[in-house]
C-alpha atoms as a PDB file:
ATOM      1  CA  UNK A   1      46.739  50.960  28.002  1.00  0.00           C
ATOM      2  CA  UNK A   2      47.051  48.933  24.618  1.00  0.00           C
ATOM      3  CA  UNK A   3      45.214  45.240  25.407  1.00  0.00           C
ATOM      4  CA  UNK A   4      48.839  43.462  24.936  1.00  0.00           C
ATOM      5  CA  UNK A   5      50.039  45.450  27.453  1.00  0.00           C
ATOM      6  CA  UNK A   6      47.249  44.636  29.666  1.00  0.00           C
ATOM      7  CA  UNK A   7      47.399  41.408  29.028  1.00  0.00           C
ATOM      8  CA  UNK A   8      50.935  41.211  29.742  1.00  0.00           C
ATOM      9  CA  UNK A   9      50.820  43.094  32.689  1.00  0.00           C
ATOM     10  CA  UNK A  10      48.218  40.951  34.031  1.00  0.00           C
ATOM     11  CA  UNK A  11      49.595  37.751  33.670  1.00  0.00           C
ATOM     12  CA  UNK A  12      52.955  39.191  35.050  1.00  0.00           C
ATOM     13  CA  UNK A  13      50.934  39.841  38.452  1.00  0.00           C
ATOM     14  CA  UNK A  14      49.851  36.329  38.091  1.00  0.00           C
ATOM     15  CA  UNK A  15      52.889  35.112  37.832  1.00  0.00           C
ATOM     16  CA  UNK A  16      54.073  37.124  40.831  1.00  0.00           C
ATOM     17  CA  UNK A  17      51.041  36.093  42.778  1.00  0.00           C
ATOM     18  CA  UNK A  18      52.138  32.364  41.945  1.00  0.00           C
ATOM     19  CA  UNK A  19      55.326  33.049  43.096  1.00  0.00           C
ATOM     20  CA  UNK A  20      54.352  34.750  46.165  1.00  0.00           C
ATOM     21  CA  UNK A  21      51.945  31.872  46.794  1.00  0.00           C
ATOM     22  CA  UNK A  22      54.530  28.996  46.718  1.00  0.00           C
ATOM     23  CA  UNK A  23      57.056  31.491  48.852  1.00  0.00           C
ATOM     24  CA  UNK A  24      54.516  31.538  51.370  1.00  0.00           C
ATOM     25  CA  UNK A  25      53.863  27.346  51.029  1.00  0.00           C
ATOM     26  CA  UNK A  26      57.611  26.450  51.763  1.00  0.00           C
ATOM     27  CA  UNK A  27      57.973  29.299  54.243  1.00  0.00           C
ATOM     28  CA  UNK A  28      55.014  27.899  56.114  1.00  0.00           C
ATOM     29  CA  UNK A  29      56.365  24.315  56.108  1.00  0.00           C
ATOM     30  CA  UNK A  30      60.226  24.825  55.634  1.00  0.00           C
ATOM     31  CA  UNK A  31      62.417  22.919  58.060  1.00  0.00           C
ATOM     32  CA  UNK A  32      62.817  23.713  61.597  1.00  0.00           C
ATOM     33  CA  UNK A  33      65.604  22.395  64.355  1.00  0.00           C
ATOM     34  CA  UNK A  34      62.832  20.418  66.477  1.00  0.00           C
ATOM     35  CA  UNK A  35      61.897  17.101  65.052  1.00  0.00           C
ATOM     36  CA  UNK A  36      58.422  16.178  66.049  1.00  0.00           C
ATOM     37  CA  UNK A  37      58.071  12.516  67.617  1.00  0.00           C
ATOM     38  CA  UNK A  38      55.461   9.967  65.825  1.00  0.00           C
ATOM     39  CA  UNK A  39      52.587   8.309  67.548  1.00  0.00           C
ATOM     40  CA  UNK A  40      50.800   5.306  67.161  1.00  0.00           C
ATOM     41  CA  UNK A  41      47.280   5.918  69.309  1.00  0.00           C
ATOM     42  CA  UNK A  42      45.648   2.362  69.889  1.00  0.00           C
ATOM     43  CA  UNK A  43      41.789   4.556  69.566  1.00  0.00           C
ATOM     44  CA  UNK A  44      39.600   2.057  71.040  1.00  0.00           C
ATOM     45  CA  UNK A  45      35.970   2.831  71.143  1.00  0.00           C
ATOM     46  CA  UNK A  46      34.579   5.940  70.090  1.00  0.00           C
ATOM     47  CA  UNK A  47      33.363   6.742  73.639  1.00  0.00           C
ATOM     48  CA  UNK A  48      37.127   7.337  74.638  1.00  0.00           C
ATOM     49  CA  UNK A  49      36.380  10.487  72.311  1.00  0.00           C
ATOM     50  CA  UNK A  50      34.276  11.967  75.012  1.00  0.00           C
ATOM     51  CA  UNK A  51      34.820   9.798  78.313  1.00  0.00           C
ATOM     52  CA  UNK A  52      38.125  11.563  80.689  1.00  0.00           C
ATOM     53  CA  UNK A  53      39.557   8.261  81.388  1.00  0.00           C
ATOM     54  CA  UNK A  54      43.126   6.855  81.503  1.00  0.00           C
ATOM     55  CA  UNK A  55      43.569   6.709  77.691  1.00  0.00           C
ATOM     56  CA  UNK A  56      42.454  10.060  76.726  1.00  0.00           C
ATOM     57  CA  UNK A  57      43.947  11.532  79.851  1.00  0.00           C
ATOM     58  CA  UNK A  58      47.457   9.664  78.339  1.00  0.00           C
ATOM     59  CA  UNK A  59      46.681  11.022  75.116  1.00  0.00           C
ATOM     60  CA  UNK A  60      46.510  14.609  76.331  1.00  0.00           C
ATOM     61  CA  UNK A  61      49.607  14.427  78.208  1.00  0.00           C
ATOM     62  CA  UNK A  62      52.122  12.818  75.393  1.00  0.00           C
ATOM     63  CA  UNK A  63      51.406  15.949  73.692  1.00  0.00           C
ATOM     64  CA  UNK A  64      51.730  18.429  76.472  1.00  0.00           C
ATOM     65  CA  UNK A  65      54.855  18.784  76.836  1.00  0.00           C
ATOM     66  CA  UNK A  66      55.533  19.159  73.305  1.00  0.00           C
ATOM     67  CA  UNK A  67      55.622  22.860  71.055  1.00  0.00           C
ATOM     68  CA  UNK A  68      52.333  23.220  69.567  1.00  0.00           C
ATOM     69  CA  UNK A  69      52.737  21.689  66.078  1.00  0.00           C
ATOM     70  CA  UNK A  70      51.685  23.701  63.121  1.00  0.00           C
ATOM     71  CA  UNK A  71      49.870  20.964  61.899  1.00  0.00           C
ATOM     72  CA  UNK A  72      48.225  17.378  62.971  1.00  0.00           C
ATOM     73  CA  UNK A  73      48.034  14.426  60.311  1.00  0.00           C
ATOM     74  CA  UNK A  74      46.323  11.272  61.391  1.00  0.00           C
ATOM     75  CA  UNK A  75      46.337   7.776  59.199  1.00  0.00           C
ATOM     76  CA  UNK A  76      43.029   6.588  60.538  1.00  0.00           C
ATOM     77  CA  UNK A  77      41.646   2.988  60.688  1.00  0.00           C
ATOM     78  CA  UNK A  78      39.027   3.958  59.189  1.00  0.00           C
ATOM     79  CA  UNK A  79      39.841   5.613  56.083  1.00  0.00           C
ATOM     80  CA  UNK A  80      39.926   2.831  53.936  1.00  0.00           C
ATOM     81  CA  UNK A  81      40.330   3.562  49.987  1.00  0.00           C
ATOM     82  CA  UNK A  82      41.567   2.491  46.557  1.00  0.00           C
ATOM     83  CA  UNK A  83      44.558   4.922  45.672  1.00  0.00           C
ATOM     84  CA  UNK A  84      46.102   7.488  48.510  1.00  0.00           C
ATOM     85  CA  UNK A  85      44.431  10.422  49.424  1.00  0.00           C
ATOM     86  CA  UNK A  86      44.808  13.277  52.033  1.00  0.00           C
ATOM     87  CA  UNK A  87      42.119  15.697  52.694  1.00  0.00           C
ATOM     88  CA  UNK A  88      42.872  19.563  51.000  1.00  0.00           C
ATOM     89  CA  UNK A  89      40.087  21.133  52.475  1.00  0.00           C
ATOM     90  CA  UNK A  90      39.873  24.860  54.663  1.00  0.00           C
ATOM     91  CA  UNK A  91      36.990  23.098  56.988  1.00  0.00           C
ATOM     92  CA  UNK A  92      36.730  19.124  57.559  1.00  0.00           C
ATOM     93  CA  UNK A  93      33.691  18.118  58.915  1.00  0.00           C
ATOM     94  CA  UNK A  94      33.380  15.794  61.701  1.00  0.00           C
ATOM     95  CA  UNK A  95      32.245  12.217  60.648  1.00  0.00           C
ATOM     96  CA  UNK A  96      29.703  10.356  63.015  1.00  0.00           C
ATOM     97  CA  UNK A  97      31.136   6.861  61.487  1.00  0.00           C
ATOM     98  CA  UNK A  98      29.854   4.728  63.892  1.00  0.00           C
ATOM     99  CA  UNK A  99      26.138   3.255  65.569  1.00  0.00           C
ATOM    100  CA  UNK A 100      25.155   2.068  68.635  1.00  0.00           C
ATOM    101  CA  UNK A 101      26.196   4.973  70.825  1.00  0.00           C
ATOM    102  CA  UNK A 102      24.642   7.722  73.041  1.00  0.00           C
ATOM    103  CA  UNK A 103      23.355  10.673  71.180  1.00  0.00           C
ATOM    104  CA  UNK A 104      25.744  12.402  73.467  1.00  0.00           C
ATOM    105  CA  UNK A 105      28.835  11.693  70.978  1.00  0.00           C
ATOM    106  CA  UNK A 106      26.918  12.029  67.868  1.00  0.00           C
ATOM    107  CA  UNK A 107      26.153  15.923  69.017  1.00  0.00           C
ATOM    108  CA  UNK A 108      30.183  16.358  69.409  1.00  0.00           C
ATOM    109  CA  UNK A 109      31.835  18.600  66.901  1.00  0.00           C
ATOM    110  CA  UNK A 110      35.789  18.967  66.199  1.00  0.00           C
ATOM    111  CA  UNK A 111      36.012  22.270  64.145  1.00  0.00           C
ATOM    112  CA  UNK A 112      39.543  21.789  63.605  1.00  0.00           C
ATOM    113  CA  UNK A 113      40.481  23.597  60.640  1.00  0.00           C
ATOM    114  CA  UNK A 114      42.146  22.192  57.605  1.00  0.00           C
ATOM    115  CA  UNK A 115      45.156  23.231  55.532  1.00  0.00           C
ATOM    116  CA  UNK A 116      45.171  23.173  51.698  1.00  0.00           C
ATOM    117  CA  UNK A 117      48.641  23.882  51.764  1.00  0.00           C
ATOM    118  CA  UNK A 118      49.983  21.048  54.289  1.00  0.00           C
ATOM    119  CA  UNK A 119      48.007  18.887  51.768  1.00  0.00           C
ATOM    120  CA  UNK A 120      49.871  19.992  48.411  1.00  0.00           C
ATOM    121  CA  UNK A 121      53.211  19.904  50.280  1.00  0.00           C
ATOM    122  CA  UNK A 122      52.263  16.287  51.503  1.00  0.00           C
ATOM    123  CA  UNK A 123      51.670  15.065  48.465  1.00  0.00           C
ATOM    124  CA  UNK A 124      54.804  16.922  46.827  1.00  0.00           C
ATOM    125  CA  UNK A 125      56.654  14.633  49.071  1.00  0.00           C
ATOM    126  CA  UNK A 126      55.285  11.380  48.090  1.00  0.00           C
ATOM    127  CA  UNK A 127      56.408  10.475  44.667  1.00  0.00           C
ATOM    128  CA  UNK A 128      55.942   6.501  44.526  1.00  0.00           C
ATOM    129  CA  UNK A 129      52.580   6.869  43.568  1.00  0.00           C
ATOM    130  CA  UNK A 130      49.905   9.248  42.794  1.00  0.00           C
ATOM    131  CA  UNK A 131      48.063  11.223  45.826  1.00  0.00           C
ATOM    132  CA  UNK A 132      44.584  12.815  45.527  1.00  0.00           C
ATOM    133  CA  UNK A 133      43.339  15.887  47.609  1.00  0.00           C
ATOM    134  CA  UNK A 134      40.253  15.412  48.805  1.00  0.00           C
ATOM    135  CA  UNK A 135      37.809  17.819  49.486  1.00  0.00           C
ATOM    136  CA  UNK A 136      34.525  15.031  50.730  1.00  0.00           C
ATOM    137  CA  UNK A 137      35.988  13.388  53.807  1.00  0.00           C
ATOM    138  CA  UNK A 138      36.451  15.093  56.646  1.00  0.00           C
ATOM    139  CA  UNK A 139      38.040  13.720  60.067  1.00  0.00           C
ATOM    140  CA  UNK A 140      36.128  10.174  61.207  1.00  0.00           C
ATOM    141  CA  UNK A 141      36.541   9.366  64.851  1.00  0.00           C
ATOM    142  CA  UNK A 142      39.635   7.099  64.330  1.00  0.00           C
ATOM    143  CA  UNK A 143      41.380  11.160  64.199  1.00  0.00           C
ATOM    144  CA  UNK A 144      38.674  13.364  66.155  1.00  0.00           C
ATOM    145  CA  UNK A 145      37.785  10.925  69.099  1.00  0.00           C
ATOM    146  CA  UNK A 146      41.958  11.167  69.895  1.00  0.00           C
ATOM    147  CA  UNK A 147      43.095  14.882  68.704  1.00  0.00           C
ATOM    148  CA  UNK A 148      40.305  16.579  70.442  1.00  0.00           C
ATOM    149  CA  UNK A 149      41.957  15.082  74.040  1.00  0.00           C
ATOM    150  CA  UNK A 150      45.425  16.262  72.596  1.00  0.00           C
ATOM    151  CA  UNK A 151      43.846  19.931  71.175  1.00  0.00           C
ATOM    152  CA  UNK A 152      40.451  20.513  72.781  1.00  0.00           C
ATOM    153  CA  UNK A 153      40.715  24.401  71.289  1.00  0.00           C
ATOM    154  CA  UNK A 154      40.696  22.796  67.633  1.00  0.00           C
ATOM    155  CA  UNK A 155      43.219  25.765  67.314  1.00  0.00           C
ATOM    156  CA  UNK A 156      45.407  23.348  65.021  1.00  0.00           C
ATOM    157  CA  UNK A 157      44.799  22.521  61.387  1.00  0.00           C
ATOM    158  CA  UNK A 158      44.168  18.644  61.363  1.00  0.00           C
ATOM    159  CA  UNK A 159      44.541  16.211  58.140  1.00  0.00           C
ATOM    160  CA  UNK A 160      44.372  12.829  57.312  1.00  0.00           C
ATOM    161  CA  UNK A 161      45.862  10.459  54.839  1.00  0.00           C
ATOM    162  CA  UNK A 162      44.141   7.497  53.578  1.00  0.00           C
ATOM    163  CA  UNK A 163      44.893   4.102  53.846  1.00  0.00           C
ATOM    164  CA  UNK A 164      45.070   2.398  49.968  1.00  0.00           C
ATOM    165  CA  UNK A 165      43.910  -1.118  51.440  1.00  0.00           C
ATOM    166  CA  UNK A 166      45.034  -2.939  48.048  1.00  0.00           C
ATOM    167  CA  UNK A 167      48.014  -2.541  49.074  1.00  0.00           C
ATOM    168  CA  UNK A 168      50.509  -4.438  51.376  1.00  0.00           C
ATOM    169  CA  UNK A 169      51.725  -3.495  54.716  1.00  0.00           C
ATOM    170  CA  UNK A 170      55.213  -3.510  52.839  1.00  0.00           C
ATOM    171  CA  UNK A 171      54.305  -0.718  50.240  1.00  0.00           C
ATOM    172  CA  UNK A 172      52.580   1.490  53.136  1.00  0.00           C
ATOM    173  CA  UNK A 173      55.957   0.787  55.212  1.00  0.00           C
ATOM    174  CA  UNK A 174      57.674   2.426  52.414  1.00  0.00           C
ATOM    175  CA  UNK A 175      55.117   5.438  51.175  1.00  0.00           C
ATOM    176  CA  UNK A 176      55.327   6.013  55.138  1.00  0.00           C
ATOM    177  CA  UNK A 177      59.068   6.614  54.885  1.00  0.00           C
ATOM    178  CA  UNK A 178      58.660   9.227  52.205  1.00  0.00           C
ATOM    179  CA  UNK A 179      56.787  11.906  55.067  1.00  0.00           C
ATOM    180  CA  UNK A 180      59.528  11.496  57.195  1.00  0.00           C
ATOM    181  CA  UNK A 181      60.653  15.290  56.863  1.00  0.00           C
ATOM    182  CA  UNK A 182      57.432  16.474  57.902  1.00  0.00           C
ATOM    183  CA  UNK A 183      58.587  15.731  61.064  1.00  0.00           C
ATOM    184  CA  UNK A 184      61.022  19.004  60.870  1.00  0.00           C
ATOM    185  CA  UNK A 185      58.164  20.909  59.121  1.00  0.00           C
ATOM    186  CA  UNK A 186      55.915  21.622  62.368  1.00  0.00           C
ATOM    187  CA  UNK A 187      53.546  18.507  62.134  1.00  0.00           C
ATOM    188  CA  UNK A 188      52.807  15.979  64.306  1.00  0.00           C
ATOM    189  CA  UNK A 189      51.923  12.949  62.553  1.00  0.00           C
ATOM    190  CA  UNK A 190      49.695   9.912  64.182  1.00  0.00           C
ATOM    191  CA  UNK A 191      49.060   6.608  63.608  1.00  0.00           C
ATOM    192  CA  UNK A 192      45.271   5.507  64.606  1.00  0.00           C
ATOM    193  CA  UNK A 193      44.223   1.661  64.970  1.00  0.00           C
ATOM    194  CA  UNK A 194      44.465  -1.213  67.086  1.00  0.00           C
ATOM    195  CA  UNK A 195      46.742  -3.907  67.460  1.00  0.00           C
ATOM    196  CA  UNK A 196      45.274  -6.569  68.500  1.00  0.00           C
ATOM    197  CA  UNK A 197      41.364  -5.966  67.092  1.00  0.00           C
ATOM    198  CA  UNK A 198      38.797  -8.441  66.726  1.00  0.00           C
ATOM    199  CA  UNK A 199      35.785  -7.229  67.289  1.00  0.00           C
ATOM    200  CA  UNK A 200      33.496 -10.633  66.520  1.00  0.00           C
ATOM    201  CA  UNK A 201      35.578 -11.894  69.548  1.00  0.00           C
ATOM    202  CA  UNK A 202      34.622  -8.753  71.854  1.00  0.00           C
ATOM    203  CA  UNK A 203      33.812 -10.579  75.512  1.00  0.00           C
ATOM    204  CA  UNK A 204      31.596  -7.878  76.486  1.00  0.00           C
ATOM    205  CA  UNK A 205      30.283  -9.250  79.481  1.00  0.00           C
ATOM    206  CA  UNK A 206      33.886  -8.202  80.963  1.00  0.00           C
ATOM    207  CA  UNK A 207      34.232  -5.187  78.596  1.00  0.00           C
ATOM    208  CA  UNK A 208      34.805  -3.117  82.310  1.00  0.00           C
ATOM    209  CA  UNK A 209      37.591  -5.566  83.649  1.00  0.00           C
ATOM    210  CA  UNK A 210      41.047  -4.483  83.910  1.00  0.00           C
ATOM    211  CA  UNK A 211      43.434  -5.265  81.611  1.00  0.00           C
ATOM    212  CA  UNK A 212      41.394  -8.105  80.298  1.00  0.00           C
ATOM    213  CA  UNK A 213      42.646 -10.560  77.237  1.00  0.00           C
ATOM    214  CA  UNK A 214      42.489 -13.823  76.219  1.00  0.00           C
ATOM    215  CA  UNK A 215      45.645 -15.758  76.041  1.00  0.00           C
ATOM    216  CA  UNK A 216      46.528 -15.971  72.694  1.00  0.00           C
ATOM    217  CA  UNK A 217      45.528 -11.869  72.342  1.00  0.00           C
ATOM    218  CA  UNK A 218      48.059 -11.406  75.385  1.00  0.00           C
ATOM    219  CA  UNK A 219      50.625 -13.344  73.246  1.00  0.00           C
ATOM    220  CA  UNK A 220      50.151 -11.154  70.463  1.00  0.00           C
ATOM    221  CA  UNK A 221      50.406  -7.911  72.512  1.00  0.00           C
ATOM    222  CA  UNK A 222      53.444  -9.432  74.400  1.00  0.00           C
ATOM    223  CA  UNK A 223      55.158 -10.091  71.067  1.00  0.00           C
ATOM    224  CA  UNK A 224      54.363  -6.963  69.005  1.00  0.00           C
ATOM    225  CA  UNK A 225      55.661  -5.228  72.054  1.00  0.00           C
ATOM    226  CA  UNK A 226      59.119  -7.261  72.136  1.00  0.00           C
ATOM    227  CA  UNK A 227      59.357  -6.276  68.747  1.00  0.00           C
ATOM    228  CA  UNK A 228      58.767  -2.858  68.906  1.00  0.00           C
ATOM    229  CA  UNK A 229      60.881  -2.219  71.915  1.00  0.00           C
ATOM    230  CA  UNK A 230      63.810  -4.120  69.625  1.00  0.00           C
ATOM    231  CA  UNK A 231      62.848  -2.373  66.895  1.00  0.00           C
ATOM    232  CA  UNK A 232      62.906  -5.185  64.626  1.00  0.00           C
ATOM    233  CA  UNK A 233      60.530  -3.747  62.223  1.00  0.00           C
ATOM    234  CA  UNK A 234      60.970  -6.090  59.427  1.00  0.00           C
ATOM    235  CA  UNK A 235      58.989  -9.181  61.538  1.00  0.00           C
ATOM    236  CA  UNK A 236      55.927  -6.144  62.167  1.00  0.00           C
ATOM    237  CA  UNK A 237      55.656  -5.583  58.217  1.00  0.00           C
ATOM    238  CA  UNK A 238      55.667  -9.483  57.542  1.00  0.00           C
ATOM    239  CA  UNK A 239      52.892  -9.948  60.823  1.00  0.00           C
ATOM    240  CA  UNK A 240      50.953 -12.337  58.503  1.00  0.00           C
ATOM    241  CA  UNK A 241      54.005 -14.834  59.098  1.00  0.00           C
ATOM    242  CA  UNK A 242      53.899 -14.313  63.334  1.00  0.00           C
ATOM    243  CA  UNK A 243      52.050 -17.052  64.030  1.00  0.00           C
ATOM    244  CA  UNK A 244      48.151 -17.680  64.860  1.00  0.00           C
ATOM    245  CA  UNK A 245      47.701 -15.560  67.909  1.00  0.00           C
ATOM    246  CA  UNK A 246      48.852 -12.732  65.748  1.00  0.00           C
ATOM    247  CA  UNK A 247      46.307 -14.389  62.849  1.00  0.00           C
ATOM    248  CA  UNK A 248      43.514 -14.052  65.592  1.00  0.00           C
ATOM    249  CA  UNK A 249      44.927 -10.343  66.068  1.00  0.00           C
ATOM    250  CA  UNK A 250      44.772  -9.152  63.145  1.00  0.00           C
ATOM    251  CA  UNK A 251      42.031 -11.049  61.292  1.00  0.00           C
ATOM    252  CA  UNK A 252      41.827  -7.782  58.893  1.00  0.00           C
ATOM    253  CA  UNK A 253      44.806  -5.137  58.459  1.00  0.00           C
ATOM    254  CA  UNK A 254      42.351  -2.177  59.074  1.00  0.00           C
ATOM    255  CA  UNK A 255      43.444  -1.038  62.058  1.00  0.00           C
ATOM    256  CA  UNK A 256      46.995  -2.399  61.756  1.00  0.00           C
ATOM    257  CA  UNK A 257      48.266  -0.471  58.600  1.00  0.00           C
ATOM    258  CA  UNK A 258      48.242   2.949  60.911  1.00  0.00           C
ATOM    259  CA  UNK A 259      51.045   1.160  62.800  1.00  0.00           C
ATOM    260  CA  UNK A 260      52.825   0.462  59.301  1.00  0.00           C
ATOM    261  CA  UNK A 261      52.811   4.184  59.072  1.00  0.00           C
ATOM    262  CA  UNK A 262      54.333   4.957  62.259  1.00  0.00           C
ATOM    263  CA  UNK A 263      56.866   2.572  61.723  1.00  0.00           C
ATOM    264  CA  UNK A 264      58.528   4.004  58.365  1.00  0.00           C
ATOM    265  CA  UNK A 265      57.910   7.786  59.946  1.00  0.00           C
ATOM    266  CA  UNK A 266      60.613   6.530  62.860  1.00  0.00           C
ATOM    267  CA  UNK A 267      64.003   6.681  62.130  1.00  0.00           C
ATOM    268  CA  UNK A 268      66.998   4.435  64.039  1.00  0.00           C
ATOM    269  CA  UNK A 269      67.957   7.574  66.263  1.00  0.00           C
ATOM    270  CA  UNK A 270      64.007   7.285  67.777  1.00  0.00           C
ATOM    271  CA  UNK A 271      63.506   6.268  71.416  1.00  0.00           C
ATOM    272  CA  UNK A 272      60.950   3.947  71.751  1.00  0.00           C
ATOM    273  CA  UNK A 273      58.051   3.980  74.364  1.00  0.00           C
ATOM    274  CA  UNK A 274      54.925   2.037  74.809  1.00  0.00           C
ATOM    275  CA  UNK A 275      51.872   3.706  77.000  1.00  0.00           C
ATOM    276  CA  UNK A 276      48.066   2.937  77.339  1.00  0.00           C
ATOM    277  CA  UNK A 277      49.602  -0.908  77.079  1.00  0.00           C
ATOM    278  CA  UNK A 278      46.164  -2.573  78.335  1.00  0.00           C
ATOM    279  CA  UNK A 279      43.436  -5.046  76.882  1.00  0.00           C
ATOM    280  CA  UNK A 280      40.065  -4.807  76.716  1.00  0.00           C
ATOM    281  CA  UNK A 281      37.410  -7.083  76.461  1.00  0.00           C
ATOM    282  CA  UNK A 282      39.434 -10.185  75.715  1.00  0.00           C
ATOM    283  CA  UNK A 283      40.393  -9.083  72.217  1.00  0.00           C
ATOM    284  CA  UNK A 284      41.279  -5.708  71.695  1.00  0.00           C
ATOM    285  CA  UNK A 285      44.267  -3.471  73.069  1.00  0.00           C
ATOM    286  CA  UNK A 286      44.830   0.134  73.457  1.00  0.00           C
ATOM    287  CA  UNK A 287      48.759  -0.461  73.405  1.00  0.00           C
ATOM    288  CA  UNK A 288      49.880   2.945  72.277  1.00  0.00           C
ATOM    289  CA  UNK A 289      54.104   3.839  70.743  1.00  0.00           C
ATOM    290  CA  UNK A 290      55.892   6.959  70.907  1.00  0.00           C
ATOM    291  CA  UNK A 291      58.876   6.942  68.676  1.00  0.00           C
ATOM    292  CA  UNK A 292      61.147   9.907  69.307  1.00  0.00           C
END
């Protein structure tokens, strides 16, 4: 065969094989009938990633009932960078971001595979700014401690999507709404945080006690809740403006942004319903949101 030819001939198969490739990307993610609800998980402490209690045991049963998604993405606390990323990886490790605790948790392991492909569709979607796919991260416990209650097999592919913290909880409100149809693509998209978190307030002589929280943390729980539940979104987005139990809440919008997320993935038709809706240690609450 002349080298044209070859040439030619080659780059036709590369062109089919590019075709073939992106076929098998939008028949892998194309849209489906079922519309997969959004969560907001209020995480906690990393020991609900190995402790059977009454938040992981909630966590395993608001997916149970649901088909098995094709995909998980989590926007984690505790992905915090400059610019939006998701990770593009086949195998995320699992990130030990945390000190303190029993060797116990540092030994756990969530193989759950990646998905390059969930990852270039993803950022497809999202055309308001620029997304990079990461290949370094990995899944840090604000996405393992919670998904491995939900998938113990780590049979699904599991992603996350960074949090650009230069940004306002108004432009994160807004990227968030651009995912929306992965919710008719197979995936099952999660919000991971905290409410109400301040942890230099942390009472933990009464870390154990009940549904413990100061006042002005139970008036911040009682009033994201009334707005949630109303869905009056814009007052969530604006929290800054809620007053100074909120201020005390929220003293950094790490672990608040996930919520952000959740909020623009919901649509008006969404049901809304609140679960794990307990404090802890004075400051903190597990208050957890199912929209659809």
């Amino acid at each position: 065969m002349e080298r044209t030819l070859f040439v030619k001939s080659m780059l036709g198969f590369a062109a089919l094989g590019g075709l073939t490739s992106a076929l098998q990307l939008k028949n892998l993610f194309s849209e489906e009938d079922y519309t997969y609800p959004v969560l907001f998980i209020g995480h906690g402490s990393p020991m609900n990633g190995i402790e059977d209690n009454a938040f992981s045991q909630q966590w395993k049963a608001q997916v149970k009932d649901l088909p098995t998604p094709k995909a998980v993405v989590v926007i984690s606390a505790h992905w915090l960078t400059k610019g939006t990323f998701i990770t593009a990886m086949e195998n995320p490790q699992t990130i030990h971001d945390f000190g303190g605790f029993p060797e116990e948790l540092f030994a756990v392991e969530y193989p759950a595979p990646g998905s390059p492909e969930l990852a270039t569709t993803t950022k497809n979607l999202i055309t308001s700014t620029e997304v990079g796919l990461d290949h370094e991260w990995g899944l840090d416990h604000g996405t393992w401690t919670v998904v491995r209650h939900m998938y113990p097999n780590a049979d699904v592919p599991v992603l996350q999507l960074s949090i650009d913290y230069d940004q306002s909880a108004a432009y994160h409100y807004a990227l968030a709404k651009e995912l929306q149809s992965l919710r008719k693509k197979g995936v099952l998209l999660i919000g991971s945080g905290n409410m109400v978190h301040n942890l230099r307030l942390v009472d933990f002589a009464n870390i154990n006690k009940p549904d413990y929280g100061f006042d002005w943390a139970l008036e911040a729980r009682d009033t994201f809740n009334k707005l949630l539940l109303n869905k009056e979104y814009n007052p969530l987005i604006a929290y800054e403006q809620l007053g100074k139990s909120v201020q005390l809440a929220v003293p950094t919008p790490d672990h608040y942004y996930p919520l952000i997320y959740t909020l623009g993935l919901s649509t008006e038709a969404d049901t809304i319903q609140l679960f794990n809706d307990e404090m802890v240690g004075g400051s903190l609450n597990m208050t957890s949101v199912q929209f659809g």
